[in-house]
Each structure stands twice: as structure tokens, then as C-alpha cells.
Protein backbone atom coordinates (compact mmCIF):
# COMPACT_ATOMS: atom_id res chain seq x y z
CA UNK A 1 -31.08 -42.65 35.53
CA UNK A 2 -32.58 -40.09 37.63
CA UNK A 3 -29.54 -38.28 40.07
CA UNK A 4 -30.78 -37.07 43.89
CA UNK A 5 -30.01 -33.86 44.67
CA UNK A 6 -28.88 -33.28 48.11
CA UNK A 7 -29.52 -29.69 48.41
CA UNK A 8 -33.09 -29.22 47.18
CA UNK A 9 -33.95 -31.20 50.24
CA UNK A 10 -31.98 -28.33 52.54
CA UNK A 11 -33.54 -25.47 51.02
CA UNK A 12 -36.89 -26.32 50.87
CA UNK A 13 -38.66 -26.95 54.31
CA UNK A 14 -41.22 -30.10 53.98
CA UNK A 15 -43.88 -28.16 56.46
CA UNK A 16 -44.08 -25.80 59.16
CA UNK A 17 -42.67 -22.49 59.93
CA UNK A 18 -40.47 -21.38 57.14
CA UNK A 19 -36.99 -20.78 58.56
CA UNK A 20 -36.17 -17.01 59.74
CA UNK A 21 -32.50 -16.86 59.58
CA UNK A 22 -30.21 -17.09 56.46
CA UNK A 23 -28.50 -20.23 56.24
CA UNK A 24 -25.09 -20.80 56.79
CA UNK A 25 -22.68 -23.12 55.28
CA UNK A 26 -19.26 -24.64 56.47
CA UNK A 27 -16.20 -24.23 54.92
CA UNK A 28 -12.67 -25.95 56.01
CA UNK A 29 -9.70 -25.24 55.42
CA UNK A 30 -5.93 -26.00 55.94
CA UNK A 31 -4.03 -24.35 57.91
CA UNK A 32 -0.10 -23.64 58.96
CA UNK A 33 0.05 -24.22 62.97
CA UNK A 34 1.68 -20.38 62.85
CA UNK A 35 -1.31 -19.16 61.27
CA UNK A 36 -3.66 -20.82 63.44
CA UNK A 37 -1.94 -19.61 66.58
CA UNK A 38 -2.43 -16.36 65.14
CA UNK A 39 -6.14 -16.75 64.30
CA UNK A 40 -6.32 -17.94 68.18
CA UNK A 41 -4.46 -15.55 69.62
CA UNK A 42 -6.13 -12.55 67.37
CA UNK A 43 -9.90 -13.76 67.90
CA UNK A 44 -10.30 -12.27 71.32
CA UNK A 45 -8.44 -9.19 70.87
CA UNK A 46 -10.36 -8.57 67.85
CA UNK A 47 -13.85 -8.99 69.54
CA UNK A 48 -14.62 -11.87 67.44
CA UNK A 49 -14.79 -16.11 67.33
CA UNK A 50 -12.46 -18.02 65.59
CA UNK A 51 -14.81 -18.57 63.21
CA UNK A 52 -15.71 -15.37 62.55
CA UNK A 53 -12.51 -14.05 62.01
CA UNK A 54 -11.66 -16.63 59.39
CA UNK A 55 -14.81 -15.63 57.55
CA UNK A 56 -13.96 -12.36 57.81
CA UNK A 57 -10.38 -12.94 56.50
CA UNK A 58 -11.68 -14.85 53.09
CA UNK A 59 -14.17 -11.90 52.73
CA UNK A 60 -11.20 -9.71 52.98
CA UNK A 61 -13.08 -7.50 55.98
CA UNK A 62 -9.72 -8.12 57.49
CA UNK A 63 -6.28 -8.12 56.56
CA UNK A 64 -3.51 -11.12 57.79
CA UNK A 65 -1.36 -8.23 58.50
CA UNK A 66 -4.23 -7.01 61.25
CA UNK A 67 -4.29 -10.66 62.61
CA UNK A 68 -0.70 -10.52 62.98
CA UNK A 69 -0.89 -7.38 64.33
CA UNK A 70 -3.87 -8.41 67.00
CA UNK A 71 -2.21 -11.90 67.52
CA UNK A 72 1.17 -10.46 68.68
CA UNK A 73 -1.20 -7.97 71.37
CA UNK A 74 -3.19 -11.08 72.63
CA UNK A 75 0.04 -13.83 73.04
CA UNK A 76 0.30 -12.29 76.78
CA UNK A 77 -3.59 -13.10 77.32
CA UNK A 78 -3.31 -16.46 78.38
């Protein structure tokens, strides 16, 4: 029995131009509603997406206590 693999198909283009950017996977994760307020509040503050802030919190570029910190500064933004 002979078992597909999904991701050889995404990695190799078929034909054409062979893709210029590095590609970029999702990740999700589960979140406390205080944490995400924080991660919302923080983003703009911060200079950054939402997104980009939580990849830069699992890389450890960026400390919770600096969200906290940034979140707190950016809860009279709205």
C-alpha cells in the first residue's frame, strides 16, 4: 500500500516560475481571552500584527512580560 504524501506536492512547483519567497506555515493555538486581549491591545503599540507578535512570542524575540507591558500602554487606544 503506497501512502500520498501531502507535502511533496507543496514544495515542489509542477511548472513555471519557481516561487521567490520562503514559505510560511500556520500554526494555532489556544488562547486565555486575558491573553488575547493583551496580544490585541500590545500589537499596535508594538509596531506589529497580531500575527506577528505571536510568532515573535514562540520565537522568544519577545517576552509576555513586554506584551503586558505594551498591552497595558495601548488599552486607552481604542
Amino acid at each position: 500500500m503506497q501512502i500520498h504524501d501531502a507535502s511533496a506536492d507543496m514544495t515542489t512547483p509542477r511548472r513555471g516560475r519557481p516561487p521567490t519567497g520562503a514559505r510560511k506555515a500556520v500554526l494555532q493555538v489556544t488562547l486565555d481571552e486575558k491573553t488575547l486581549d493583551e496580544i490585541r491591545d500590545a500589537a499596535p503599540v508594538l509596531g506589529l500584527s497580531q500575527a506577528a507578535l505571536g510568532g515573535a512570542l514562540i520565537k522568544g524575540e519577545v517576552s509576555l512580560a513586554d506584551v503586558q507591558r505594551a498591552a497595558k500602554k495601548g488599552k486607552g487606544r481604542k
